[in-house]
Every structure is written in structure tokens, then in C-alpha cells.
Protein backbone atom coordinates (compact mmCIF):
# COMPACT_ATOMS: atom_id res chain seq x y z
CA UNK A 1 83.62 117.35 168.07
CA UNK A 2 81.66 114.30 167.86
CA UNK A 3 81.74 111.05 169.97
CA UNK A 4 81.85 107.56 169.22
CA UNK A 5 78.02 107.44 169.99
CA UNK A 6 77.22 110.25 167.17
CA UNK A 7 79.48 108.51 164.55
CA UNK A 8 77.87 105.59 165.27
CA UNK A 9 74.50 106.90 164.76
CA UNK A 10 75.23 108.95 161.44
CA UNK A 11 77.02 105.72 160.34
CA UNK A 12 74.02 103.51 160.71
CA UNK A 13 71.74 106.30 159.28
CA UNK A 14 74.22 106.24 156.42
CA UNK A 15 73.95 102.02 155.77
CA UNK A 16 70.22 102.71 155.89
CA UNK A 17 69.55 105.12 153.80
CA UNK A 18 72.13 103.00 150.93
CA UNK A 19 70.17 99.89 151.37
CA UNK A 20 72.79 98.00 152.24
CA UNK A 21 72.34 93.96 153.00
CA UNK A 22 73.75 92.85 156.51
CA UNK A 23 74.29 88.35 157.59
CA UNK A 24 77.58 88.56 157.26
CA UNK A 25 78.32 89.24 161.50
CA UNK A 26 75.32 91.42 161.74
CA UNK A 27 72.15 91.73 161.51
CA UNK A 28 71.34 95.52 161.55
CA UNK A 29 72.32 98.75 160.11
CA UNK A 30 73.09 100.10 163.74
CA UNK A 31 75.29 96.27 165.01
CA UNK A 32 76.83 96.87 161.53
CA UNK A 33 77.94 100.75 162.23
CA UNK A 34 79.34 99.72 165.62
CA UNK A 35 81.46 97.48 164.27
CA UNK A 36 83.40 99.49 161.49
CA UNK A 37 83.53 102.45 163.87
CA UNK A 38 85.14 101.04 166.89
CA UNK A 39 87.35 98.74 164.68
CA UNK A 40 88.32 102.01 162.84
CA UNK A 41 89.27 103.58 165.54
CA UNK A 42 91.21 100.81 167.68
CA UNK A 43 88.32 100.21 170.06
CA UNK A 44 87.46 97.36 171.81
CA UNK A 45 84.24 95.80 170.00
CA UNK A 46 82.26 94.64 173.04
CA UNK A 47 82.68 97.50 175.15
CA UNK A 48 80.42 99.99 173.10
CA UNK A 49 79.00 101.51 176.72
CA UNK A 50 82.43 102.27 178.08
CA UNK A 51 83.65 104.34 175.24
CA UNK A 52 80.20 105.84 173.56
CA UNK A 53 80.81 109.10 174.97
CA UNK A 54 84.44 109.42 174.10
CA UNK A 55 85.27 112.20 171.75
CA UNK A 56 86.32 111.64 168.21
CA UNK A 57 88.83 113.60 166.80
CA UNK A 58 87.99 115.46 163.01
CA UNK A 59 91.11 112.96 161.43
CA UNK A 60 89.37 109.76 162.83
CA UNK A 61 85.88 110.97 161.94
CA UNK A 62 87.39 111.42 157.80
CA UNK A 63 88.72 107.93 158.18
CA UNK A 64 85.44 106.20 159.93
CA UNK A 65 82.93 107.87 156.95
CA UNK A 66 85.83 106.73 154.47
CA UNK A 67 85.02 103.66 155.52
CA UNK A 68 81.64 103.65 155.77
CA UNK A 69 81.70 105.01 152.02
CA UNK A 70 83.80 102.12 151.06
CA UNK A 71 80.97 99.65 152.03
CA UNK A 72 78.26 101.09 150.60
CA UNK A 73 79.92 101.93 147.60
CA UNK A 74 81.86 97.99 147.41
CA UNK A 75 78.75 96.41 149.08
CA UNK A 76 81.48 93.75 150.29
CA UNK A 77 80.93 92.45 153.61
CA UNK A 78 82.42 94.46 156.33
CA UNK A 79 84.63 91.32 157.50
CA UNK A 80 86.31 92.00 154.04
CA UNK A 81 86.72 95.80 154.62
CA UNK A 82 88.65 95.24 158.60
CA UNK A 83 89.77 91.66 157.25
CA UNK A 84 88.48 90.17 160.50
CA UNK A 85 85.12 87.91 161.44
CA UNK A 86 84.03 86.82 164.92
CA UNK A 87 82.46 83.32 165.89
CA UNK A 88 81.22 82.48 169.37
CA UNK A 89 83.35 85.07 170.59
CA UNK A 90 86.90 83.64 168.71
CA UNK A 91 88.33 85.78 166.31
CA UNK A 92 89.47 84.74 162.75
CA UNK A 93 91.09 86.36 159.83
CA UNK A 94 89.15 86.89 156.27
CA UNK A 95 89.34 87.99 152.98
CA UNK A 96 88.12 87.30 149.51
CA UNK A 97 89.27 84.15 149.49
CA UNK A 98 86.52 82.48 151.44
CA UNK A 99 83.26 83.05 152.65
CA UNK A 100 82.44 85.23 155.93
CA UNK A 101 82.03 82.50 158.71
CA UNK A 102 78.68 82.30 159.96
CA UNK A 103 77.81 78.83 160.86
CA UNK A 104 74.98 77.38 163.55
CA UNK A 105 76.98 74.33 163.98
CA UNK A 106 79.46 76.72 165.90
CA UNK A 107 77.12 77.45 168.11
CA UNK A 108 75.79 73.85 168.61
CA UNK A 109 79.58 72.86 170.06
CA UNK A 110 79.75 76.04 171.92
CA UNK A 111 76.77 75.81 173.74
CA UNK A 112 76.85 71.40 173.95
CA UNK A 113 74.10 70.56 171.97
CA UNK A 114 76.14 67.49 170.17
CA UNK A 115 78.24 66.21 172.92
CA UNK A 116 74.92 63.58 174.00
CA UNK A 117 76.24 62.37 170.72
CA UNK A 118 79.68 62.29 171.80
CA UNK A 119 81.60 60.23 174.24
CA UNK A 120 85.66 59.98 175.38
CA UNK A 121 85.99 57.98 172.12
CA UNK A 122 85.51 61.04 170.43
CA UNK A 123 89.03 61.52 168.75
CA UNK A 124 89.31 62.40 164.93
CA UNK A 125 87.24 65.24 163.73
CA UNK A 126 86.75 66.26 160.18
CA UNK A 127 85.45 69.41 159.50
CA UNK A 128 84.29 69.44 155.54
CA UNK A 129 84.42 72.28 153.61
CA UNK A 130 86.45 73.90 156.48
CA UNK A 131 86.57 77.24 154.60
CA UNK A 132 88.43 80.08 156.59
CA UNK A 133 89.23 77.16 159.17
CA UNK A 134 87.01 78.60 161.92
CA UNK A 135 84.30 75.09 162.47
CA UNK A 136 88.02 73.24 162.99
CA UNK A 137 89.34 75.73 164.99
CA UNK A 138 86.10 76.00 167.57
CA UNK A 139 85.93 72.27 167.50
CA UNK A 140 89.84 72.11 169.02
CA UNK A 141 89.13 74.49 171.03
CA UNK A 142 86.27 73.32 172.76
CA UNK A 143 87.20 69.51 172.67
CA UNK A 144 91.12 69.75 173.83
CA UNK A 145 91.56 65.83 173.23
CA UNK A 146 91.00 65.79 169.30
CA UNK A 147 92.31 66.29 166.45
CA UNK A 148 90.99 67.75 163.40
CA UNK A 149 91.50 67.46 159.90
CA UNK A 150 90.04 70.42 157.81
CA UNK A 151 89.55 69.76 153.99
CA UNK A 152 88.38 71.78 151.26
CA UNK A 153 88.11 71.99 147.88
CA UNK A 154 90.11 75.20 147.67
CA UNK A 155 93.43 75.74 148.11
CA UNK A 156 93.05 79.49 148.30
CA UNK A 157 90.55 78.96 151.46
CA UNK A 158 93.01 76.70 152.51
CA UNK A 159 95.66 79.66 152.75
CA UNK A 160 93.40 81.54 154.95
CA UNK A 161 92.29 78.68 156.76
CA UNK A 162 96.17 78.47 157.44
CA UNK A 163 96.72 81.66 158.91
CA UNK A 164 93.79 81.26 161.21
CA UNK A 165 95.26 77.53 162.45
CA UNK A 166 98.65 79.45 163.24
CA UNK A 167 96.68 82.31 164.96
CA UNK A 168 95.59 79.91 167.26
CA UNK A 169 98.57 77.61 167.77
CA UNK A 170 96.23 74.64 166.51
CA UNK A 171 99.23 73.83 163.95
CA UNK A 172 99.86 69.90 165.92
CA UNK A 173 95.84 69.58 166.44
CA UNK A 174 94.79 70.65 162.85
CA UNK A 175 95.82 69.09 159.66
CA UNK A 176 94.39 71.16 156.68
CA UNK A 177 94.13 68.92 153.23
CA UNK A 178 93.29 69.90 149.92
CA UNK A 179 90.24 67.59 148.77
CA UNK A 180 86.94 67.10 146.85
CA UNK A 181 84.98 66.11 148.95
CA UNK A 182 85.39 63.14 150.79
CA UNK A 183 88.32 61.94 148.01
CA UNK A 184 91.51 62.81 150.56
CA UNK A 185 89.86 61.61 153.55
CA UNK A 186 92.37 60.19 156.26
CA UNK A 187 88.98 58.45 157.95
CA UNK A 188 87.50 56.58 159.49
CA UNK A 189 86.06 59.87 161.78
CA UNK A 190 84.40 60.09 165.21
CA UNK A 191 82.62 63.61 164.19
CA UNK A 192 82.15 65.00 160.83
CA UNK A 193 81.33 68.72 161.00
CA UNK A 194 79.82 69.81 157.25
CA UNK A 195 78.58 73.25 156.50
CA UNK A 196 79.03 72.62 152.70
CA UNK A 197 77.46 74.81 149.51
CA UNK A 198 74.02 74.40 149.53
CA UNK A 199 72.20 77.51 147.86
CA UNK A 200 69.80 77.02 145.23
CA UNK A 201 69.87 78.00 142.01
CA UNK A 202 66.79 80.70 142.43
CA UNK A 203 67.86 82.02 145.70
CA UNK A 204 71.72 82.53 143.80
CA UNK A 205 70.30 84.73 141.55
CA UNK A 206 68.52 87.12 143.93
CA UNK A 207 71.32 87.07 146.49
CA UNK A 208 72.52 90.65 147.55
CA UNK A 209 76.05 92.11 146.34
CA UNK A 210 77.26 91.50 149.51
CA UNK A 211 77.00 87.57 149.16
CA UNK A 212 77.91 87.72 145.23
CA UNK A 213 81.05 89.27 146.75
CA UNK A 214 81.94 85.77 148.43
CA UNK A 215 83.13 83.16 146.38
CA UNK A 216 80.46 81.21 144.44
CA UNK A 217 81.98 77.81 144.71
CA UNK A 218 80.96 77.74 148.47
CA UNK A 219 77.67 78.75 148.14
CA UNK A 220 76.26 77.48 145.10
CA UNK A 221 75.15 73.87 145.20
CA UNK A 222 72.64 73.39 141.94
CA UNK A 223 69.34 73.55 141.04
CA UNK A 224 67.99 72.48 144.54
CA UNK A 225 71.22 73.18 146.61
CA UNK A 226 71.62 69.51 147.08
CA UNK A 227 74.33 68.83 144.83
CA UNK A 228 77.05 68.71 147.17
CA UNK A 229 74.99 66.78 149.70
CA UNK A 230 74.01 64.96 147.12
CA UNK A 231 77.49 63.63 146.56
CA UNK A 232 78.59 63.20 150.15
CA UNK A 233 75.69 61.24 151.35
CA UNK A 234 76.12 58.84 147.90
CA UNK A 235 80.05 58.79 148.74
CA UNK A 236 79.15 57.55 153.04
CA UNK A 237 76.55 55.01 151.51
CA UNK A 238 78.80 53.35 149.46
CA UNK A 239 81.72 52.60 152.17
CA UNK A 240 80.56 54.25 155.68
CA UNK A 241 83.59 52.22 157.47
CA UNK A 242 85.90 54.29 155.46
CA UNK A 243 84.67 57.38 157.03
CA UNK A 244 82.92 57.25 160.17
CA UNK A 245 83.51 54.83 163.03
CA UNK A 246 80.61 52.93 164.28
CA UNK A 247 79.50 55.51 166.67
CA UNK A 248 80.38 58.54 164.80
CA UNK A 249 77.76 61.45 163.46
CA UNK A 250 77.88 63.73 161.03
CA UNK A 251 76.39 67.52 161.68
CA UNK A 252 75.34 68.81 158.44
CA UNK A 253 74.07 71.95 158.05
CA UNK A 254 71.98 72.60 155.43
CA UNK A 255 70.64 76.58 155.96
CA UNK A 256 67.04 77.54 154.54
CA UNK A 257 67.09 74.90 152.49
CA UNK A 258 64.89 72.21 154.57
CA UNK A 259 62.60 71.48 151.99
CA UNK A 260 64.96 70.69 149.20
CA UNK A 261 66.63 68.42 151.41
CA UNK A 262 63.78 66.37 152.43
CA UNK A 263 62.85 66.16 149.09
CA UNK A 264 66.09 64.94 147.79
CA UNK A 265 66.38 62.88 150.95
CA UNK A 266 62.97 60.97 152.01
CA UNK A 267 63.59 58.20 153.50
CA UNK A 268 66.53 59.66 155.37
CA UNK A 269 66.16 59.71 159.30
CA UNK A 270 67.61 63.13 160.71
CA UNK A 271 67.23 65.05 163.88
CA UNK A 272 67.18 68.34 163.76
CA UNK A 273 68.87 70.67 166.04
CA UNK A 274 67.71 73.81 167.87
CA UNK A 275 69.48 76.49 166.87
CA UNK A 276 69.43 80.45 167.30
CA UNK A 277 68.01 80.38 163.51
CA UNK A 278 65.27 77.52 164.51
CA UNK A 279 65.24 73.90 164.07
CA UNK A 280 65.54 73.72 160.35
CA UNK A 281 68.81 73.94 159.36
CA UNK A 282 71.23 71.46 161.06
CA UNK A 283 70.76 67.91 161.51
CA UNK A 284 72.72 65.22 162.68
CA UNK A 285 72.97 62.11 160.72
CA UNK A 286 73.92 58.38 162.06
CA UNK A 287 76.04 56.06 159.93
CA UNK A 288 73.31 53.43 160.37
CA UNK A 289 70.58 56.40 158.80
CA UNK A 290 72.68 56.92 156.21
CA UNK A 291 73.27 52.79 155.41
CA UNK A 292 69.69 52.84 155.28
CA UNK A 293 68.36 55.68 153.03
């Protein structure tokens, strides 16, 4: 009889051995094992010591390599395959409807490193491209006096983003909108949150399965992956009362893509944020930087 431990072990040998691309939760073949294991078998996730050495009975060990077969064969994300994603510790439901979360600017409100920018008169929040709902979600959480409004292009994110809201009881804090863009803004905002598609056109094509397996409208952002940035930055030039307050920021995270965006961007004045990734990827912009560009 094997233990959690052994499964484990062969699993990770397993994702190895396939080739199979992890970013999507984790990082490894071994984080990525853990997870489908212990989720297959009804274990807590963060407890991996306590239960290593349990036994695993010959039923559960069919199920846990079906499983394991089923993402290497799919190459979809594991999220996709147990239908649930993790973010600064707070769960949220996922599917094929919307990207895996996985966003730094989570972990720039979890850990404070926006709320110098932030004061008491920090009240509306707009999280932009709000996907699966999880940046609106970790933003109510952690600031209990705001409310959010989460907008997105599609109305099938939307319906997840939905289900996560209710999972949370976020329902009379969180107002989810179907939009393009900025175009069904209820502004002006105090604190835009924006991790929005910006993937070049190169780095689409040699993306692994397990990212083709996301939807392409919210990665895919043209030839430089400035296309929806691009637009937003345009659409806050031409009327920044109409969106942000005087004092407001916007976090915008922008992923490997630093180059592109000071290229497309020059005379723009950023800071960039430290993040667990580096200091490349999000940067918070003033309305008086963005006036000024």
C-alpha cells in the first residue's frame, strides 16, 4: 500500500518525465503533484507533513494517476482539472471560462505595498479586467470600507466571477459590469486595480498548451502587448475626472513585458513595485502622470 508521500513522488516523476508546463499555482513538477493528490483525495492542501505518511488505499491510488493522466494528456492547467485556484491564501472557483488567477498586484494589497498610496478617502475601487473576480474579491477583503466594481469584457468571466462574489458574501460590496474597457465605468475611482491582456504577439505563439488552454482574449494584447494599455491610458488622458478622483492611482500590471511598455510609453512617469517576480512588472500610475504623457 502506498502513502500519500509515494503518490506524490511517482506523480511528480510522472509530470516530469511528460514535460509538462507549470505558472498556473505552481511552479514545480513536485508543488504541482501535491496539489492534485491531496485535492484528489480530500486532503487538506497546506498540511502535506501531517498526512505524508498516511496510507493510500489501491481505489484512491486508480483515481489520483487518473488524474494525473488527465493533465498530461489535456495539458490544461490543474486549476481546470479540481476547478479551484488559490490567491494569497483565498480560495476561488475556475474553469474554462477565464484565466487561472495569478496576479502580483494580489500580493501588493496583501502584503501593503499600495496603501502609502492610499488614505481613508479610499472608497470606490475598480478592478479592470476583473476576470474570475479574485483582484475584487482580495481588494474587499483586505479594505472592509470599499466598494468595488469589477468589469470585464466577458460576460462568460463574468459568470465565474459571480460565483466567486457569492462564495464570499461580497454580493453588497461588489458590483460586477459587463464593459470594454473603461466604456461602463460608474467613476470617478479612488483605486483602479488593472491586470489587463498584455502578451505579445511572439511570446503568444510559443506559449505552452497549458496557457493556449486559457482564453486568448485575456492574454493576447497585439503585436507589442500594449494594445489594451494602449487604449486605457488614451481613454484616462482624454477625461481623467471621469475616472479617477484627484488622489486616486491606478496599479497596472503589465508582466514580462517592461520593455514594450516603456517603449510605447516614454515619457510616462511610473514607479515600479517590488514584487515576488521583481520590480518589473507592476507600476502605479498618478492621474497627473498620465495628464502629462
Amino acid at each position: 500500500m502506498s502513502t500519500v508521500i509515494e503518490l506524490i513522488e511517482t506523480a511528480s516523476a510522472r509530470l516530469t518525465q511528460a514535460g509538462v508546463s507549470f505558472g498556473h499555482g505552481t511552479i514545480n513538477a513536485f508543488d504541482e503533484a501535491a496539489w492534485l493528490v491531496l485535492w484528489k483525495l480530500g486532503l487538506p492542501l497546506d498540511d502535506l507533513d501531517g498526512v505524508a505518511d498516511q496510507p493510500v488505499e489501491a481505489a484512491q491510488h486508480t483515481e489520483v494517476n487518473a488524474l494525473v493522466t488527465q493533465r498530461i494528456e489535456t495539458r490544461k492547467p490543474a486549476a481546470y482539472l479540481t476547478q479551484e485556484a488559490w490567491l494569497q491564501g483565498v480560495p476561488f472557483y475556475v474553469d474554462e471560462r477565464t484565466i487561472v488567477p495569478r496576479s502580483f498586484i494580489a500580493e501588493l494589497i496583501a502584503d501593503g505595498s499600495i496603501d502609502h498610496w492610499l488614505s481613508e478617502r479610499t472608497l470606490r475601487v475598480l478592478d479592470l479586467c476583473t476576470g474570475n473576480g479574485s483582484l475584487a474579491v482580495i481588494a474587499a477583503l483586505a479594505y472592509p470600507d470599499v466598494t468595488v466594481d469589477g468589469l470585464d469584457i466577458s460576460t462568460d468571466a463574468l459568470a465565474v466571477a459571480r460565483i466567486n462574489v457569492d462564495k464570499h458574501d461580497l454580493a453588497d460590496r461588489i458590483t460586477l459590469i459587463q464593459s470594454d474597457g473603461l466604456a461602463q465605468a460608474r467613476g470617478p475611482y479612488d483605486l483602479i486595480l488593472c491586470n489587463p491582456p498584455y502578451v505579445n504577439a511572439q511570446s503568444m505563439r510559443a506559449l505552452p498548451a497549458e496557457y493556449l488552454a486559457e482564453p486568448e482574449l485575456a492574454l493576447a494584447s497585439g503585436d507589442d502587448g500594449m494594445d489594451f494599455t494602449r487604449a486605457l491610458l488614451a481613454t484616462l488622458k482624454a477625461n481623467p475626472g471621469r475616472y479617477l478622483s484627484p488622489e486616486a492611482i491606478l496599479v497596472l500590471e503589465i508582466g514580462n513585458e517592461r520593455e514594450n511598455f516603456e517603449r510605447a510609453f516614454p515619457e510616462l512617469e511610473v514607479v515600479w513595485l517590488e514584487t515576488s517576480g521583481g520590480d518589473s512588472s507592476v507600476c502605479v500610475i498618478s492621474p497627473a502622470a498620465i495628464t502629462l504623457a
